[in-house]
C-alpha atoms as a PDB file:
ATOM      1  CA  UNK A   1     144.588 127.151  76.410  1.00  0.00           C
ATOM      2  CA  UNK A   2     148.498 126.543  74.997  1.00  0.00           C
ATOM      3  CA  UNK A   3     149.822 123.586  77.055  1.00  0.00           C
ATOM      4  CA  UNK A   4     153.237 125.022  76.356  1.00  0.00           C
ATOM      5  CA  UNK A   5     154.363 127.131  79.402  1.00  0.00           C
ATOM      6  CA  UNK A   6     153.143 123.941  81.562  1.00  0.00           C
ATOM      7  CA  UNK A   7     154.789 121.405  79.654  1.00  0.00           C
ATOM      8  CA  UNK A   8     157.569 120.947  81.892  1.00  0.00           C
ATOM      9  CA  UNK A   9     155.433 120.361  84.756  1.00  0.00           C
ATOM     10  CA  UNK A  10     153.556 117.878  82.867  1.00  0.00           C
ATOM     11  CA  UNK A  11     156.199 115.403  82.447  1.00  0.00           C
ATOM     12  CA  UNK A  12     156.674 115.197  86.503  1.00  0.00           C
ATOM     13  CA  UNK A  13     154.116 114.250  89.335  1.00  0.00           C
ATOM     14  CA  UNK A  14     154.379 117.798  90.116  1.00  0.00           C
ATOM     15  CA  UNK A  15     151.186 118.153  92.333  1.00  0.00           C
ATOM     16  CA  UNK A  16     152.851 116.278  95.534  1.00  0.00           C
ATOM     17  CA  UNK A  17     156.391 118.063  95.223  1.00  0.00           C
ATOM     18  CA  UNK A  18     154.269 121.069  95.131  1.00  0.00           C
ATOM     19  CA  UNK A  19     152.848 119.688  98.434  1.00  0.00           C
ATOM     20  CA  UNK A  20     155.957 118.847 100.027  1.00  0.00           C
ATOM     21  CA  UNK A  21     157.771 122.312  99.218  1.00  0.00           C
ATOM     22  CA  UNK A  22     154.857 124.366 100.304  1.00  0.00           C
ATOM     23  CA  UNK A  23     155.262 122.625 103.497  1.00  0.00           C
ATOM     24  CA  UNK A  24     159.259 123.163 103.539  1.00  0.00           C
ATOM     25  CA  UNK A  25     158.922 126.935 102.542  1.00  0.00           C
ATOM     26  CA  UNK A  26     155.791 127.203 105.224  1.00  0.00           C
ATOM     27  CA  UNK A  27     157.689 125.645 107.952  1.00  0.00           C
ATOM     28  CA  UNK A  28     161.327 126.732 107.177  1.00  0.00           C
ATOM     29  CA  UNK A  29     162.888 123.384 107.508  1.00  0.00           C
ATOM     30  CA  UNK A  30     162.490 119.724 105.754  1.00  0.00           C
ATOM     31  CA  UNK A  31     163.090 117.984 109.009  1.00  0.00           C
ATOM     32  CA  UNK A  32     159.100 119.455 109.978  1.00  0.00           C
ATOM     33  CA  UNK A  33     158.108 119.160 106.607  1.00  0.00           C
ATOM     34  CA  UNK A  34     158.588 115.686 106.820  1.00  0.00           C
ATOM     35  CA  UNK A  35     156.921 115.489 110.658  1.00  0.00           C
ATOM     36  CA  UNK A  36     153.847 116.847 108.830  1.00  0.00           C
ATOM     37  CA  UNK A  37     153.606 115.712 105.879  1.00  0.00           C
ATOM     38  CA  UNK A  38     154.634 111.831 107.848  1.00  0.00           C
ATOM     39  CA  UNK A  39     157.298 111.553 105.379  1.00  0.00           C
ATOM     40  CA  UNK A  40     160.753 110.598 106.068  1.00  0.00           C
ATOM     41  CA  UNK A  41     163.074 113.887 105.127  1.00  0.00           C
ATOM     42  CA  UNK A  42     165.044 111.591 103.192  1.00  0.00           C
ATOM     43  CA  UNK A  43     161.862 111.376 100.985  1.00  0.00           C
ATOM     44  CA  UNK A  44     161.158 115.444 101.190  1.00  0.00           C
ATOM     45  CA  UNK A  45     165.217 116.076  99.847  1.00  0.00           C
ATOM     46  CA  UNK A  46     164.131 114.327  96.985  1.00  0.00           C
ATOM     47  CA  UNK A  47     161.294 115.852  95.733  1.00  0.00           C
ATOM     48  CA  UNK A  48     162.525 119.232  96.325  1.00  0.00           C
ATOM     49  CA  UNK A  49     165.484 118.122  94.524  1.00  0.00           C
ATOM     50  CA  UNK A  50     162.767 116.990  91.381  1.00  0.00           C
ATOM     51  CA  UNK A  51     161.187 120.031  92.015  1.00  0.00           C
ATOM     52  CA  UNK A  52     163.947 122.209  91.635  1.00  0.00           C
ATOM     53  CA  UNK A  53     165.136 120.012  88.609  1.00  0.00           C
ATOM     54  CA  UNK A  54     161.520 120.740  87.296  1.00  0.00           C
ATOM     55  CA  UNK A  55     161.495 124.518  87.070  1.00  0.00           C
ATOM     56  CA  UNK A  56     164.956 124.831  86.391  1.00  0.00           C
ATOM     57  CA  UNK A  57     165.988 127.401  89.022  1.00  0.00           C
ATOM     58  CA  UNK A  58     167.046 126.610  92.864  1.00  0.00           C
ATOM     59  CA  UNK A  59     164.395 127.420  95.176  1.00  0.00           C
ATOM     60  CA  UNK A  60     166.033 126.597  98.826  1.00  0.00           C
ATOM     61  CA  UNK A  61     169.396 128.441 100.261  1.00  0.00           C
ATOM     62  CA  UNK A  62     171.018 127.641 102.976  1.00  0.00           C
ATOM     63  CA  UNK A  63     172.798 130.263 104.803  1.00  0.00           C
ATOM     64  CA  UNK A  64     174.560 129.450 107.825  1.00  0.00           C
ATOM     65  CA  UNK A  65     172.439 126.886 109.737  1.00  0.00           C
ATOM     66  CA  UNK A  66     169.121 128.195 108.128  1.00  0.00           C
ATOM     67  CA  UNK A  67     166.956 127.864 105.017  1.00  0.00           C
ATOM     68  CA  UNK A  68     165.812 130.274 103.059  1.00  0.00           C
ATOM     69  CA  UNK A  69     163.691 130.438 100.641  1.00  0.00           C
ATOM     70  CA  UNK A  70     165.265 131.948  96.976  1.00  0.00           C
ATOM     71  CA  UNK A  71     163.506 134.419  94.658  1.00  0.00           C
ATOM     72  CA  UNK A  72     162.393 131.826  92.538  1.00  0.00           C
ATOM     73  CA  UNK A  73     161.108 130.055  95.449  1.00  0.00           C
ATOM     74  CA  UNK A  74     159.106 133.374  97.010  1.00  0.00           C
ATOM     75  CA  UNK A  75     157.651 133.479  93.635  1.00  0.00           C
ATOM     76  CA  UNK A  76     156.934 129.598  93.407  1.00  0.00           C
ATOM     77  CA  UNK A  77     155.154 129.690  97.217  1.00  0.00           C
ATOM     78  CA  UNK A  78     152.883 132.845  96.026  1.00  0.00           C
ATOM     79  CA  UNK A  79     151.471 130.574  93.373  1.00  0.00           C
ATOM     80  CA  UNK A  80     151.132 127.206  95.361  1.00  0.00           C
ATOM     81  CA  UNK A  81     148.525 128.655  97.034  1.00  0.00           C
ATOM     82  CA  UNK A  82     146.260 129.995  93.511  1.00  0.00           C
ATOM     83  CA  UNK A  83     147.006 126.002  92.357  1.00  0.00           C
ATOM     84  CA  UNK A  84     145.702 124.714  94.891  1.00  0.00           C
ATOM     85  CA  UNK A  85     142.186 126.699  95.630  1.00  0.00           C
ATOM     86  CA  UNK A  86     141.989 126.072  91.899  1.00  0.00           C
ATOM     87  CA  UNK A  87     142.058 122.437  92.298  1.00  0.00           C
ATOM     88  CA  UNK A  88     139.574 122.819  95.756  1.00  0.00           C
ATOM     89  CA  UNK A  89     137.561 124.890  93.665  1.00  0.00           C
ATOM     90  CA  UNK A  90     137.668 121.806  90.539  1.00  0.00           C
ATOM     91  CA  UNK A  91     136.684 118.981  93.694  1.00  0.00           C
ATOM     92  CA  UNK A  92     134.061 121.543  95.042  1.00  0.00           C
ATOM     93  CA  UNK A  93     132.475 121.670  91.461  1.00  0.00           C
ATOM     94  CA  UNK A  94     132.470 117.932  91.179  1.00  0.00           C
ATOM     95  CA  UNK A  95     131.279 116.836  94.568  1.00  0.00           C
ATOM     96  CA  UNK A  96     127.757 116.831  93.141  1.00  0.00           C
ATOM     97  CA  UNK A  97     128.290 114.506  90.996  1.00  0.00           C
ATOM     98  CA  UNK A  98     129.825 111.589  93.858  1.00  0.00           C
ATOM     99  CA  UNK A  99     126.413 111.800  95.216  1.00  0.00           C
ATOM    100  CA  UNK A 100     123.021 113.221  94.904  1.00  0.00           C
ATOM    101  CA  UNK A 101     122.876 116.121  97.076  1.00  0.00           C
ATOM    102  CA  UNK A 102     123.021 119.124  94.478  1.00  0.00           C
ATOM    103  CA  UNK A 103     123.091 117.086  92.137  1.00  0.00           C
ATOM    104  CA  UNK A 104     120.507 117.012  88.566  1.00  0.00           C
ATOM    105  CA  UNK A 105     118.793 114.076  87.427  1.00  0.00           C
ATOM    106  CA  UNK A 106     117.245 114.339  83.682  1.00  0.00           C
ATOM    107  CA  UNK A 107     115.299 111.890  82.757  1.00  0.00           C
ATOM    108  CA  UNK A 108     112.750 111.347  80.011  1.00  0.00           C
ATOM    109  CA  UNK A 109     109.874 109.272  80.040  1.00  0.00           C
ATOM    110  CA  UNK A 110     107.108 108.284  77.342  1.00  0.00           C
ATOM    111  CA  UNK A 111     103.214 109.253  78.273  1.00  0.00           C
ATOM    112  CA  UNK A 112     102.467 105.373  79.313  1.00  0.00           C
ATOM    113  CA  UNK A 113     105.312 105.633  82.063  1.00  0.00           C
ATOM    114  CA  UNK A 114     104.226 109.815  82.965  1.00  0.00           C
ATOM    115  CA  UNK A 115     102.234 108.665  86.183  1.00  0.00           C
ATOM    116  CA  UNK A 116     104.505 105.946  87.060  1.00  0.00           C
ATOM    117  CA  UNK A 117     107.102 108.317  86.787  1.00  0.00           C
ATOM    118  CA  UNK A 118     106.389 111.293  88.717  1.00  0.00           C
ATOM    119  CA  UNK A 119     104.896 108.680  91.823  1.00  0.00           C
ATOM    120  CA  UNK A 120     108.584 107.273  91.552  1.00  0.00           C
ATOM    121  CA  UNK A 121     110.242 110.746  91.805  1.00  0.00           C
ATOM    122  CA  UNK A 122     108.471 112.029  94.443  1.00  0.00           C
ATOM    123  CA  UNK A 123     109.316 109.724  96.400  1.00  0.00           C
ATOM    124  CA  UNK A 124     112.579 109.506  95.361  1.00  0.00           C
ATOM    125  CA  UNK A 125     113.211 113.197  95.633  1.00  0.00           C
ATOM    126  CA  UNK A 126     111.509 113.162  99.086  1.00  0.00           C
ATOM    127  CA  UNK A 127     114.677 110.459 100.113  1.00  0.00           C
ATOM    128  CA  UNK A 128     116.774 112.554  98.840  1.00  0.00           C
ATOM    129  CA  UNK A 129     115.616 116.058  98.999  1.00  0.00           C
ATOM    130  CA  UNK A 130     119.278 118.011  97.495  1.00  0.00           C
ATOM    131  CA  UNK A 131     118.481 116.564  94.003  1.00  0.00           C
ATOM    132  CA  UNK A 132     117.065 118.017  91.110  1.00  0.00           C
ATOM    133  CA  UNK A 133     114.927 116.609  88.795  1.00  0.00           C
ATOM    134  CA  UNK A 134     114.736 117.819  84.863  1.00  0.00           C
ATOM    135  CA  UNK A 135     111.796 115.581  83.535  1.00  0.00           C
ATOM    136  CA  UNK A 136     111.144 115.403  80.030  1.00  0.00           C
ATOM    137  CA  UNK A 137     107.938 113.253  78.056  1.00  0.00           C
ATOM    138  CA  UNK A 138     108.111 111.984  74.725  1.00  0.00           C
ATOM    139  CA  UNK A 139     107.037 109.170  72.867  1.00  0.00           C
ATOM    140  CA  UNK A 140     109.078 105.989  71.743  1.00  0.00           C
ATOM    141  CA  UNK A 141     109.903 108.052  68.392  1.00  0.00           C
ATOM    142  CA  UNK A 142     111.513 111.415  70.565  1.00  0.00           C
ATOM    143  CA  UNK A 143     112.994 109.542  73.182  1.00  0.00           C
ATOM    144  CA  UNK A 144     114.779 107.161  70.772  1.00  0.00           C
ATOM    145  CA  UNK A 145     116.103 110.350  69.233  1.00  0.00           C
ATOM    146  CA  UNK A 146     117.162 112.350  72.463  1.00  0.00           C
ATOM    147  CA  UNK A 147     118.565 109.423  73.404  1.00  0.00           C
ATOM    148  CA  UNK A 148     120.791 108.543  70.280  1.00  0.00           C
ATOM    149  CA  UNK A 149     121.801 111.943  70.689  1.00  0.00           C
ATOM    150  CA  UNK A 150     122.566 111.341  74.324  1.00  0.00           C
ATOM    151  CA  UNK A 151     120.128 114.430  75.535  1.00  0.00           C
ATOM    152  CA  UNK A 152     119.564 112.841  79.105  1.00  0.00           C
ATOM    153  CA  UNK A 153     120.938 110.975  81.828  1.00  0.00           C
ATOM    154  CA  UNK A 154     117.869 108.352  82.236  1.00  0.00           C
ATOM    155  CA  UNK A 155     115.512 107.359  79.557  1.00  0.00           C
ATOM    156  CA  UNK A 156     112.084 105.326  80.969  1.00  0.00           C
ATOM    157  CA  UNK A 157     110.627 103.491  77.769  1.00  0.00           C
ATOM    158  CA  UNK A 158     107.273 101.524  77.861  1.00  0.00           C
ATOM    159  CA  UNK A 159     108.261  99.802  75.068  1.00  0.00           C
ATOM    160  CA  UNK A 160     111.345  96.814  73.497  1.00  0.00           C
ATOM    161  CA  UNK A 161     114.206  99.081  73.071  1.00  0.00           C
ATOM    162  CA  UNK A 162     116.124  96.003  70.872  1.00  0.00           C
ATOM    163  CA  UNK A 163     116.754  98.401  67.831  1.00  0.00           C
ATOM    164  CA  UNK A 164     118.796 100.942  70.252  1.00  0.00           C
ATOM    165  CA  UNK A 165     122.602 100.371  71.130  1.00  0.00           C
ATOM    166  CA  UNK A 166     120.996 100.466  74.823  1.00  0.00           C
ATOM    167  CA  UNK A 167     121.779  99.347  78.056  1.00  0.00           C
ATOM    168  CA  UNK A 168     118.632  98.186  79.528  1.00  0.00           C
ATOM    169  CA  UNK A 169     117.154  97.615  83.253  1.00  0.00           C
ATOM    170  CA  UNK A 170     114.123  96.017  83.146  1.00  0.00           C
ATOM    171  CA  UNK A 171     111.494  98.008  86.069  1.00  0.00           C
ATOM    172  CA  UNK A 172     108.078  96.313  85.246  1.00  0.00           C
ATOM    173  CA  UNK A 173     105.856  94.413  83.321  1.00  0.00           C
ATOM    174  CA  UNK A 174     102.977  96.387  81.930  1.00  0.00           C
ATOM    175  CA  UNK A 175     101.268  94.249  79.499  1.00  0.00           C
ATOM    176  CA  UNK A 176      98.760  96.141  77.126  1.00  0.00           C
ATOM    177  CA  UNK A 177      94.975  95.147  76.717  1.00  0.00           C
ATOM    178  CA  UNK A 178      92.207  96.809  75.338  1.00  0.00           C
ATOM    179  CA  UNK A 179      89.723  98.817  77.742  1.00  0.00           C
ATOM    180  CA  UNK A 180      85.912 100.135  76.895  1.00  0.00           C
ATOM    181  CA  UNK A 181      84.051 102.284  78.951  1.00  0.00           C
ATOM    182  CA  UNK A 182      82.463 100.208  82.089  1.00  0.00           C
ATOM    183  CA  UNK A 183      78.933 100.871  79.873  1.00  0.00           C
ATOM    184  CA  UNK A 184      79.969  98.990  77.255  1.00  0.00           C
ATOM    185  CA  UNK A 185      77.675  95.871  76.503  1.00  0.00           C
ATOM    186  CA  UNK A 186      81.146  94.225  75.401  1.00  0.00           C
ATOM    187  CA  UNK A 187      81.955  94.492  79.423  1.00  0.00           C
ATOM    188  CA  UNK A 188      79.790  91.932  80.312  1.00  0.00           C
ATOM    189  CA  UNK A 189      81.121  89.673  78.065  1.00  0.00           C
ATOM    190  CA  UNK A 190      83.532  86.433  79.409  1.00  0.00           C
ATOM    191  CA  UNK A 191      85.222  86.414  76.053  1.00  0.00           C
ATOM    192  CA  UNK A 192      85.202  88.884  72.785  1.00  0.00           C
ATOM    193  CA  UNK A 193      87.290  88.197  69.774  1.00  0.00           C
ATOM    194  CA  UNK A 194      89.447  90.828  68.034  1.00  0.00           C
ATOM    195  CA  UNK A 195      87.180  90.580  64.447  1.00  0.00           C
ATOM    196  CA  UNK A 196      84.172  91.806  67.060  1.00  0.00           C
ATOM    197  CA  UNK A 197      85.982  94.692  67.734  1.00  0.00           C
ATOM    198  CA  UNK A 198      87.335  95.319  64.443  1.00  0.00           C
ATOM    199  CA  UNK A 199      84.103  97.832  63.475  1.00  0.00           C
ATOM    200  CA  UNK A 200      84.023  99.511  66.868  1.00  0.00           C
ATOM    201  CA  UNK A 201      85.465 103.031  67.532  1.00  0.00           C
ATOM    202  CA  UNK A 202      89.116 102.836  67.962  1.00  0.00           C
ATOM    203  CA  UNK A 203      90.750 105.329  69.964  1.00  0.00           C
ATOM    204  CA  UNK A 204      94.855 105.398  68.907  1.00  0.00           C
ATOM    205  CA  UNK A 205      97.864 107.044  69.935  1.00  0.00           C
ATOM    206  CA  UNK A 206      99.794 109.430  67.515  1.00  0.00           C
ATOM    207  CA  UNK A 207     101.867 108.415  64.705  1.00  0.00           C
ATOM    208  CA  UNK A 208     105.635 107.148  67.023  1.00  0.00           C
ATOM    209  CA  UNK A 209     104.006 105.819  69.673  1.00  0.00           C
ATOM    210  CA  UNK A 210     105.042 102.371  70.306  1.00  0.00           C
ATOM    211  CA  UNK A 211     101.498 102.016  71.691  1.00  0.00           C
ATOM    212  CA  UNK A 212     100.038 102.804  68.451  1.00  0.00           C
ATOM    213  CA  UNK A 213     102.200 100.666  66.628  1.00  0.00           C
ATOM    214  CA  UNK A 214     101.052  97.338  68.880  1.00  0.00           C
ATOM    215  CA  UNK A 215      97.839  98.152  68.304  1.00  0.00           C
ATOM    216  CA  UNK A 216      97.855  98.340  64.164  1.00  0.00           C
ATOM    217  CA  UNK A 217      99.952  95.317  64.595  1.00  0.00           C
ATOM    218  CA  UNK A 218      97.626  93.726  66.442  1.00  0.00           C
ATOM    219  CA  UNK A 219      94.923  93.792  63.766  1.00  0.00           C
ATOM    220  CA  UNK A 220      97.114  92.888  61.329  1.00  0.00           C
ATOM    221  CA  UNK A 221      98.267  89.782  62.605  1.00  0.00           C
ATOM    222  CA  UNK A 222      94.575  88.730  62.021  1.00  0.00           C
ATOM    223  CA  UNK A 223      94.031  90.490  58.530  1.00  0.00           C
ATOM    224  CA  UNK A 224      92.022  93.172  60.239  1.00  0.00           C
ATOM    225  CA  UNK A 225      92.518  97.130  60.117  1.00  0.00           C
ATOM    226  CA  UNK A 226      90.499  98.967  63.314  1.00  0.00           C
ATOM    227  CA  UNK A 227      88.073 101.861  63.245  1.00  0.00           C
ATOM    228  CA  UNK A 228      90.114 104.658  64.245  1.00  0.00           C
ATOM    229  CA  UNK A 229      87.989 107.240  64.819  1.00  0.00           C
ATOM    230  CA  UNK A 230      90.264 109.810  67.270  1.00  0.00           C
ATOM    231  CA  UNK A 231      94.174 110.382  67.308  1.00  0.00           C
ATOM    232  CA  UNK A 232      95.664 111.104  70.318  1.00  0.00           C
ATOM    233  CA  UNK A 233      99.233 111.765  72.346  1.00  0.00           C
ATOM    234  CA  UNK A 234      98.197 110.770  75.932  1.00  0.00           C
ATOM    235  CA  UNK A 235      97.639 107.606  77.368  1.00  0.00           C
ATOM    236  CA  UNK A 236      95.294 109.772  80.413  1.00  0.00           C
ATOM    237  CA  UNK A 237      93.548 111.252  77.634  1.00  0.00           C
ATOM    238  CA  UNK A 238      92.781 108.217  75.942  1.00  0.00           C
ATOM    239  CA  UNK A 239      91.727 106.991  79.442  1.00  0.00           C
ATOM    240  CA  UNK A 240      88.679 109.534  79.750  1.00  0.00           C
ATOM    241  CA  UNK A 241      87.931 109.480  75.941  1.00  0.00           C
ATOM    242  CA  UNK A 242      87.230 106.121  76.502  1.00  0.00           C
ATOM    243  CA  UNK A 243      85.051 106.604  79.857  1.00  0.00           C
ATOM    244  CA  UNK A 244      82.956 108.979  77.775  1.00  0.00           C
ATOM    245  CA  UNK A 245      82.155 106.091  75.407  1.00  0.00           C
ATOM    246  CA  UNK A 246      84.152 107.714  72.473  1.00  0.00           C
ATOM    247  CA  UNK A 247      85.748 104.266  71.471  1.00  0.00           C
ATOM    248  CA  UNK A 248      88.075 101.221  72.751  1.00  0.00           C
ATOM    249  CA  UNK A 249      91.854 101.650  73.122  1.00  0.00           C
ATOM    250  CA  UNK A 250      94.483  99.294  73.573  1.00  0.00           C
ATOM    251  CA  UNK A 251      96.493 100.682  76.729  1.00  0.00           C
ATOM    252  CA  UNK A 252      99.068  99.826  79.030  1.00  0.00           C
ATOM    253  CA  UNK A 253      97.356  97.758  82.328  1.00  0.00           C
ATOM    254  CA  UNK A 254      99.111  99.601  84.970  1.00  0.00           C
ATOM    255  CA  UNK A 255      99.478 103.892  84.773  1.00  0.00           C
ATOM    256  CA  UNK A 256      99.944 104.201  88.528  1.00  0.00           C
ATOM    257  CA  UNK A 257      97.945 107.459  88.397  1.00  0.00           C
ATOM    258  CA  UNK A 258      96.271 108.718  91.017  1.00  0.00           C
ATOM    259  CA  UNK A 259      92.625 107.188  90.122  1.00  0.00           C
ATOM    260  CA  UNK A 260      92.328 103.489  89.455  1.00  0.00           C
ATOM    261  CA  UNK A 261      90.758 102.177  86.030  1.00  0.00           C
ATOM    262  CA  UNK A 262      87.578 101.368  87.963  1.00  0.00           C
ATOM    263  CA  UNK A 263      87.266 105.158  89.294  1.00  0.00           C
ATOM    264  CA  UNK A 264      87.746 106.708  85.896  1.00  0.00           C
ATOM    265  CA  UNK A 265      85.287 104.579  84.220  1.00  0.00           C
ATOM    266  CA  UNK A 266      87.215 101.975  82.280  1.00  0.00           C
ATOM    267  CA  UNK A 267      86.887  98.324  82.064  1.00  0.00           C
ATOM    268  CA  UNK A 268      89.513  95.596  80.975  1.00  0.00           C
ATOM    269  CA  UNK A 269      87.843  94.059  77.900  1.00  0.00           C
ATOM    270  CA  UNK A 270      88.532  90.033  78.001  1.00  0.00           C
ATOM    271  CA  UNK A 271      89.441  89.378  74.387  1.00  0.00           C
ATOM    272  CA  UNK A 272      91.334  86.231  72.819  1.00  0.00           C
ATOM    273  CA  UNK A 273      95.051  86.711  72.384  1.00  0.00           C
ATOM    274  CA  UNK A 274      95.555  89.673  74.854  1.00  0.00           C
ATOM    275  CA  UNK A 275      97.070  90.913  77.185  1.00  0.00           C
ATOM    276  CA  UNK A 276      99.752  91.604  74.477  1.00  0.00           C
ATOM    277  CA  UNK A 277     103.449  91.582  76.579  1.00  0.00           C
ATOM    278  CA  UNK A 278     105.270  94.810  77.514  1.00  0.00           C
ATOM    279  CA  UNK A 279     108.139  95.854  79.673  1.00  0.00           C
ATOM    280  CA  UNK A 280     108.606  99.151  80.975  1.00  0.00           C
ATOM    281  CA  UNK A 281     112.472  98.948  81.131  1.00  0.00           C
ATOM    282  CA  UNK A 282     114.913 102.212  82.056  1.00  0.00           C
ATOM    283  CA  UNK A 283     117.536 102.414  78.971  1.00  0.00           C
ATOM    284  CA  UNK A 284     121.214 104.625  78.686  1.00  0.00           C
ATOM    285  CA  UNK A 285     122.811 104.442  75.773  1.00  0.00           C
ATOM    286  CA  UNK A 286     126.168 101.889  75.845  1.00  0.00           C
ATOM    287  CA  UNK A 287     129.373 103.602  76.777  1.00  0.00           C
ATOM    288  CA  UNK A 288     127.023 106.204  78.976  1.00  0.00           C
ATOM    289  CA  UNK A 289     128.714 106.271  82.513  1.00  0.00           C
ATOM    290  CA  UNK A 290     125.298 107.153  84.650  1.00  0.00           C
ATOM    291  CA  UNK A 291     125.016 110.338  86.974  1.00  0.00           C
ATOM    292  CA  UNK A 292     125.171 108.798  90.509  1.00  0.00           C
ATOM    293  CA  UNK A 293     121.842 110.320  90.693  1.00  0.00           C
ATOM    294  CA  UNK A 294     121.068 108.297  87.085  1.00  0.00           C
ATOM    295  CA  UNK A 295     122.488 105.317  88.826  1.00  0.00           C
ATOM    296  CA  UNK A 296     120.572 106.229  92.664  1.00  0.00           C
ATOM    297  CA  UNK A 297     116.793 106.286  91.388  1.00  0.00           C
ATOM    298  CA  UNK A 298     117.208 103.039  89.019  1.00  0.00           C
ATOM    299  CA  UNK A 299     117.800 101.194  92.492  1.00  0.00           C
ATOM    300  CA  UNK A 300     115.171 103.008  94.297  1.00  0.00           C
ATOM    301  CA  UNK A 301     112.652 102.184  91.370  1.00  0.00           C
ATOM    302  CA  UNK A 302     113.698  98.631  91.401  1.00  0.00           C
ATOM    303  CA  UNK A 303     112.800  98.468  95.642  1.00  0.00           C
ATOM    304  CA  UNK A 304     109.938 100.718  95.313  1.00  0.00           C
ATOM    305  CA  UNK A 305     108.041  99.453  92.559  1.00  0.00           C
ATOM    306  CA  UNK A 306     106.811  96.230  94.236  1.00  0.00           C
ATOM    307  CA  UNK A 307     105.091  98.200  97.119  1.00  0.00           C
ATOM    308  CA  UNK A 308     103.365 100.106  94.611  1.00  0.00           C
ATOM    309  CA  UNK A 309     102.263  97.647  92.146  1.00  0.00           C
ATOM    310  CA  UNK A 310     101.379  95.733  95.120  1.00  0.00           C
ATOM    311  CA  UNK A 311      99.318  98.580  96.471  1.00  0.00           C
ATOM    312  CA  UNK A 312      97.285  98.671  92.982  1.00  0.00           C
ATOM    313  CA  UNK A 313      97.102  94.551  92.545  1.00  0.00           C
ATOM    314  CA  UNK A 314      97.204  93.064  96.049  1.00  0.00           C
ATOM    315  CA  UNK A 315      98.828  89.399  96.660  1.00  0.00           C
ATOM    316  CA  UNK A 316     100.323  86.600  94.289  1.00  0.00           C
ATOM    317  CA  UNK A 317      99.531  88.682  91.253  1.00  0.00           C
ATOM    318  CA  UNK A 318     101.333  91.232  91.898  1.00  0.00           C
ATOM    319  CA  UNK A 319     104.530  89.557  92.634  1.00  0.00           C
ATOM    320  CA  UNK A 320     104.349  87.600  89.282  1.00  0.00           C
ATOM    321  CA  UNK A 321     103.458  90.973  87.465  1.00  0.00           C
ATOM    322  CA  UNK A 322     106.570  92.540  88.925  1.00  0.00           C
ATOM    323  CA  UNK A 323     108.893  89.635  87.610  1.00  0.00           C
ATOM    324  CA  UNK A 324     106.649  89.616  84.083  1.00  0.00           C
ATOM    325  CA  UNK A 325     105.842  86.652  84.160  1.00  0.00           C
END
């Protein structure tokens, strides 16, 4: 849209003249003008006077000991009133966005966090029942992409986010060990070394996981490569693989699903240099001004998520957990 017919009206703070002669033209006098509008008329004069300097044409007459309005001035007070439902209809449109009722939350989380996740949102949602949620999953790989190409509001990584130009809040610590199926002969075990393990079944996450890529790196660190015998892109489904006795996986401790590790079959395996550190932290890119909403369920999570950890690893532990330490 050309700027060009407007320009005039540009150059002025023509919104509260606007105000002031609507009231004038209204009323039929700038002495109540100025009772309404608790202005002193001295203060009305003027801005009519801008006003009328503004479009260039007189818009008041007086005749006798009344005001009238001019033809310029019928024609100005026809519009005042499309301006200003347009600009009621612009604050209408935005009013989502100074709060969360009708407003939309996207936010993407990686597999580790899914569980975590959706427990936080529903009770988020449940608070605040007007928003809506858009919830994408991805791992590290995607969500470092949608987020360099600033595709959400909230990003929930399980994983360091150092490489991203990121703004971080850290919600957890979630360190990652390696669990067997509660059959395994390793289970009863007080201590197993990583080159035990090293010929066992290894269940891994795909290729972009930062999961995946802890877990290679863990091997590496002590010259060993692990058995991978199955590939795949969910943390749950690694979960029952390794109930069934498929193989080991190294997982995050916490998923805050439904089931603990005990009910779906999985055991923490005790073995020398783990639990490996991790930090679920929520991440926006920098420059990013958060959706209220964005900005609303980061400070729920960071009250809610001691209940729950607490809930899942009762007493001193689960206070320390919740500050990583």
């Amino acid at each position: 849209m050309s700027l060009t017919r407007i320009q005039r009206f540009l150059k002025h703070g023509s919104l509260p003249q606007l105000a002031v002669f609507e009231a004038c033209a209204r009323l039929g006098s700038f002495t109540r003008a100025a009772e309404e509008l608790h202005m002193a008329q001295p203060t009305v004069s003027v801005q009519i006077r801008k006003l009328t300097e503004t479009v260039g044409v007189p818009l008041f007459e007086q005749v006798g000991k009344r005001m009238f309005l001019t033809e310029a001035g019928r024609t100005l007070q026809a519009s005042c009133e499309e301006v200003f439902d347009a600009i009621a209809r612009v604050d209408l449109a935005l009013e989502p966005q100074r709060g969360f009722d009708g407003s939309v939350l996207h936010l993407a989380v990686c597999p580790a966090a899914r569980h975590f996740g959706l427990r936080m949102l529903e009770a988020f949602m449940h608070a605040h029942p007007g928003v809506r949620i858009e919830l994408g999953v991805g791992n590290s790989a995607q969500l470092a992409r949608r987020l360099v190409s600033n595709a959400d509001d909230l990003y929930l990584f399980a994983s360091s986010t150092q490489a991203l130009a990121v703004v971080r809040q850290a919600v957890l610590a979630n360190p990652l060990e390696l669990f067997a199926a509660a059959s395994h002969p390793l289970c009863r075990r007080a201590r197993v070394s990583l080159a035990e393990l090293a010929d066992e079944p290894f269940l891994l996450r795909e290729t972009g996981s930062a999961t995946a890529q802890a877990a290679l790196q863990l091997f590496a660190r002590q010259g060993l490569q692990p058995n991978v015998r199955m590939v795949l892109a969910d943390d749950e489904e690694i979960r029952q693989a390794v109930a069934a006795g498929l193989g080991i996986a190294l997982l995050p401790r916490y998923s805050f699903g439904k089931r603990s590790d005990a009910e779906r079959g999985v055991v923490r395996l005790a073995v020398q240099g783990l639990p490996l550190p991790a930090q679920w932290n929520f991440a926006y890119p920098q420059g990013k001004r958060p959706s209220m909403a964005a900005r609303g369920f980061m400070d729920f999570v960071r009250t809610e998520t001691s209940a729950l950890l607490a809930a899942q690893m009762p007493g001193e532990d689960a206070r320390e957990e919740l500050m990583g330490v």
